[in-house]
Protein backbone atom coordinates (compact mmCIF):
# COMPACT_ATOMS: atom_id res chain seq x y z
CA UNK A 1 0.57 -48.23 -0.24
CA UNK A 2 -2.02 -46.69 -2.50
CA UNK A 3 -3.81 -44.93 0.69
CA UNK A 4 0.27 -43.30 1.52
CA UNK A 5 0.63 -42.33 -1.94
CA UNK A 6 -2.88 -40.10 -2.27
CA UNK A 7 -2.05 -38.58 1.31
CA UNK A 8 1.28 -37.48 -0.39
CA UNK A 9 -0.86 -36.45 -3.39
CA UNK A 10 -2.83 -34.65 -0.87
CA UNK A 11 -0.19 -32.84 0.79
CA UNK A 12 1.05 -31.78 -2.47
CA UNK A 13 -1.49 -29.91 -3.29
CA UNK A 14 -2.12 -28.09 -0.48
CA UNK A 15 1.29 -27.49 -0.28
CA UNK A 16 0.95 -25.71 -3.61
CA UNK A 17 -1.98 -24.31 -2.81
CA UNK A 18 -0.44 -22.34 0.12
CA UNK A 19 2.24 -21.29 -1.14
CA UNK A 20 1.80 -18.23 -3.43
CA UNK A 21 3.51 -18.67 -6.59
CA UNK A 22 1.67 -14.68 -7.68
CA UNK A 23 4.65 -12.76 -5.71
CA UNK A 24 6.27 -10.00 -7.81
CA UNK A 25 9.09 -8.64 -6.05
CA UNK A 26 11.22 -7.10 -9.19
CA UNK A 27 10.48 -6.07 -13.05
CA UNK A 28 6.97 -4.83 -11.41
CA UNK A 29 4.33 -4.42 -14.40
CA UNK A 30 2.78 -0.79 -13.11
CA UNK A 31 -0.10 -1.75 -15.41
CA UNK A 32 -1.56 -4.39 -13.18
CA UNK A 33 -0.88 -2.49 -10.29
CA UNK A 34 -4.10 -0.38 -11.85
CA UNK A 35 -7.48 -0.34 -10.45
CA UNK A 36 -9.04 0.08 -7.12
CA UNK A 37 -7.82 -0.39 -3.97
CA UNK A 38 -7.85 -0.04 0.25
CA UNK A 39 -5.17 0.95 2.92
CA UNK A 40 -4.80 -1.97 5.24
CA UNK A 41 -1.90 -0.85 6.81
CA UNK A 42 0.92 2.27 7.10
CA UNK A 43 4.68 2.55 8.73
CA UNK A 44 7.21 4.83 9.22
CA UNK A 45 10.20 5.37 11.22
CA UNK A 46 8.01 8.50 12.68
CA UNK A 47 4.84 7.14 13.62
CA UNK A 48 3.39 10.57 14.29
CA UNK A 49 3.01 10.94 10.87
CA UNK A 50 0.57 8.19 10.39
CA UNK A 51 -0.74 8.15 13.29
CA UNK A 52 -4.66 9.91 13.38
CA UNK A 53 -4.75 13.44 11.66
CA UNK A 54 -0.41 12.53 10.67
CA UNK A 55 0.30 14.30 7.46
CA UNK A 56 1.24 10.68 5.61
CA UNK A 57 -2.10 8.92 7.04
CA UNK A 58 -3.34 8.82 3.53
CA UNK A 59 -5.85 6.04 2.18
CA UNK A 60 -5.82 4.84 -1.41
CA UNK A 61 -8.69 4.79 -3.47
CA UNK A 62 -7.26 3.80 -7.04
CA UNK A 63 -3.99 4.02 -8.89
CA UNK A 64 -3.94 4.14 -12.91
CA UNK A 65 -1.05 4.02 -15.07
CA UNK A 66 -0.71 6.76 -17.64
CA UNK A 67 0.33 6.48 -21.24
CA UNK A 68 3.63 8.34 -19.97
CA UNK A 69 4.51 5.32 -17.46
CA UNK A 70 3.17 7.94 -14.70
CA UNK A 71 1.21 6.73 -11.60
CA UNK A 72 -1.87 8.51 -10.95
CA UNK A 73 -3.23 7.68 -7.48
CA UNK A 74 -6.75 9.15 -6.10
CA UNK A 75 -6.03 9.15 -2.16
CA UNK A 76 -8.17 9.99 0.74
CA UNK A 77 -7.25 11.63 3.93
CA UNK A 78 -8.70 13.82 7.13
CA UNK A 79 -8.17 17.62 6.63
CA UNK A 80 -9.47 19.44 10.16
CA UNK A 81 -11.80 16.57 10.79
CA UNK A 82 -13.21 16.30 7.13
CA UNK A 83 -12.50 13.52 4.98
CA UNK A 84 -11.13 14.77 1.48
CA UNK A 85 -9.78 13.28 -1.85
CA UNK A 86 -6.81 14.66 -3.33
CA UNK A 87 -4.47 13.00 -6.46
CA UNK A 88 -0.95 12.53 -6.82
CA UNK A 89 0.50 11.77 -10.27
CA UNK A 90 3.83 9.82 -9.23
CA UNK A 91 6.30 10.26 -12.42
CA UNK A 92 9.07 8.03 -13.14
CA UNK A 93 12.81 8.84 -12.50
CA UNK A 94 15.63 7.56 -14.40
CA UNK A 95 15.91 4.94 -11.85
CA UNK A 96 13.90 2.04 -13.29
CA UNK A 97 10.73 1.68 -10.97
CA UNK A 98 11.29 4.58 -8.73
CA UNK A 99 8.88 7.26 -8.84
CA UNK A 100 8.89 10.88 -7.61
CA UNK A 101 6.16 12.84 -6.16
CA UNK A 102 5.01 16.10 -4.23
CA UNK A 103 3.35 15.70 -1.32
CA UNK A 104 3.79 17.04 2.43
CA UNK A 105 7.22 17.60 0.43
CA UNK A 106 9.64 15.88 -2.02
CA UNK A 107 8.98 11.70 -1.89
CA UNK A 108 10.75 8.66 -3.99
CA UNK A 109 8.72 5.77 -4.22
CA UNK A 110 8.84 2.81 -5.33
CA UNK A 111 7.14 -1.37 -5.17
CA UNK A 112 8.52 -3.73 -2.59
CA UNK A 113 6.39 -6.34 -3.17
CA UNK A 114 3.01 -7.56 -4.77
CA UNK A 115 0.32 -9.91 -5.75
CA UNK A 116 -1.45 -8.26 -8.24
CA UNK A 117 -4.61 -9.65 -8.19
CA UNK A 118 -3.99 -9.25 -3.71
CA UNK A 119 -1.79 -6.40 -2.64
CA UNK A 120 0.86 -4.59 -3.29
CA UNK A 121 3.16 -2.96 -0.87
CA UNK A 122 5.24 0.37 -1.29
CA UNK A 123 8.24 1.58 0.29
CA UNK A 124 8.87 5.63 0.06
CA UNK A 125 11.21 8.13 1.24
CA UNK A 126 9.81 11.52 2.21
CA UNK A 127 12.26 14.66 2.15
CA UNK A 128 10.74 17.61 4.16
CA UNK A 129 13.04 20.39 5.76
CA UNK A 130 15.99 18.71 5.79
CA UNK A 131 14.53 15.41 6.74
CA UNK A 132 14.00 12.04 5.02
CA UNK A 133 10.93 10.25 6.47
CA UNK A 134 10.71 6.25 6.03
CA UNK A 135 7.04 5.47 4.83
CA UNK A 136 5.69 1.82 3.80
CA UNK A 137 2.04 1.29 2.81
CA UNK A 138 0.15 -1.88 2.17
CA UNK A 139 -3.06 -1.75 -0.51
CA UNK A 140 -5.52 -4.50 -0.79
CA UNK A 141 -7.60 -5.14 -3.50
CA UNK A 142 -10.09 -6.20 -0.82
CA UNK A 143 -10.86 -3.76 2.78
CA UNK A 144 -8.84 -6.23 4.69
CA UNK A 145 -5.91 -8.69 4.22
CA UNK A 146 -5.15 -11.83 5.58
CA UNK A 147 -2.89 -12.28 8.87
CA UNK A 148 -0.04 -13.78 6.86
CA UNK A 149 -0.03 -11.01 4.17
CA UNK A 150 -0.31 -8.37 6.92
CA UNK A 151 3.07 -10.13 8.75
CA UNK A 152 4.99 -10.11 5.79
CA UNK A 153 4.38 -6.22 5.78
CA UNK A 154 5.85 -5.97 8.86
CA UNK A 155 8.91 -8.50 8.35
CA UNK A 156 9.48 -5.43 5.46
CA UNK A 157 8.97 -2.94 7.75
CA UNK A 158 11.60 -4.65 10.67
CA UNK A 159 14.12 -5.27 7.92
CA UNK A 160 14.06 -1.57 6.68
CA UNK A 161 14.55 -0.23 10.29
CA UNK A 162 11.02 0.38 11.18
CA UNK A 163 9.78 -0.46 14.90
CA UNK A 164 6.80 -2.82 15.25
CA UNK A 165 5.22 -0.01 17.05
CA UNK A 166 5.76 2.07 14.19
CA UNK A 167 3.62 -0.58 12.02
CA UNK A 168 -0.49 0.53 12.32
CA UNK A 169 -3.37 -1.83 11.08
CA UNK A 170 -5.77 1.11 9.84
CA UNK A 171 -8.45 -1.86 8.69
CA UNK A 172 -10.96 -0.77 11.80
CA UNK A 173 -10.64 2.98 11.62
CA UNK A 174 -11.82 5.73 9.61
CA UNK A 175 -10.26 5.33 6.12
CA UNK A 176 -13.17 7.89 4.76
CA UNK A 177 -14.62 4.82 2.85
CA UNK A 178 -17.30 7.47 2.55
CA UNK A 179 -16.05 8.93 -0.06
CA UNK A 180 -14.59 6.04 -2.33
CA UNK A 181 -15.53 6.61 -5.93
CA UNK A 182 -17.16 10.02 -4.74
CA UNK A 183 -17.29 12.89 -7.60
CA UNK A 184 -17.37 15.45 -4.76
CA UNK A 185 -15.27 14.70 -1.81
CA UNK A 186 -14.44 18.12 -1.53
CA UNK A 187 -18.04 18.85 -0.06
CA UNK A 188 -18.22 15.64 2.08
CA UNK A 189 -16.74 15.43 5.63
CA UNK A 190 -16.52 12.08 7.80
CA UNK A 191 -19.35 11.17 9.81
């Protein structure tokens, strides 16, 4: 009886260990959403435009809350074969938790999902002439995410209308790591 009970124990706790109890998915605090970060993966309903040299494959370097409740991102991306930084200063709407910013055109953004301390993911609606583009990205605090993690991204994706072809793991490409935390991207191009 005593040996049943401690394997129950057991599985208790690694039950709770598994499952993560971290998950955010409304009420998002931007402020821990600060702090550096890495593109794992990218989606859209138009996977040309993430897709290599795609005017949304963008790579995240760090986002920082403002005292205004802005979000100022540092991103990374390939400009004629030359990895460059750029920011984007994502300002909120009078939506709560939607953002707006200008880039490749007029986007809406906003949090899906996140682990603050792990990932978080963003969902984000690009309007270019006459258009609206679907966009999701997933940050990790770390290069790479776990396979679990990295499914729930595309579960998101599926559920919001985006094809699994349309979902791209950008962990073993050319996410001009280079350049993270580089005072002169401008100057630098990708090896």
């Amino acid at each position: 009886m005593k040996l049943l009970l401690l394997c129950l124990g057991l599985t208790l706790v690694c039950a709770q260990e598994e499952g993560n109890h971290e998950v955010v998915t409304s009420n998002f605090d931007t402020s821990k959403v600060s702090g550096k970060w890495y593109t794992v993966m990218l989606a859209s309903d138009v996977k040309e435009k993430i897709e290599e040299n795609g005017n949304l494959r963008i790579y995240v370097e760090s986002i920082q809350k403002m005292p205004n409740n802005s979000l100022f991102a540092k991103f990374l991306t390939k400009e004629n074969g030359k990895c460059v930084e750029f920011p984007l200063i994502g300002k909120p709407t009078k939506r709560n938790g939607i953002y707006s910013t200008i880039y490749d055109g007029f986007n809406l953004f906003h949090i899906v999902e996140a682990v603050y301390s792990e990932y978080v993911i963003f969902y984000l609606l690009n309007f270019k002439n006459n258009k609206v583009t679907q966009f999701m990205e997933l940050y990790g605090r770390k290069p790479d995410l776990s396979p679990t993690i990295k499914k729930r991204f595309e579960e998101i994706g599926r559920e919001q209308g985006i094809p699994k072809e349309n979902i791209l793991d950008v962990t073993n490409g050319d996410r001009c790591s280079h350049l993270r935390g580089s005072d002169d991207a401008q100057g630098s191009s990708a090896e």
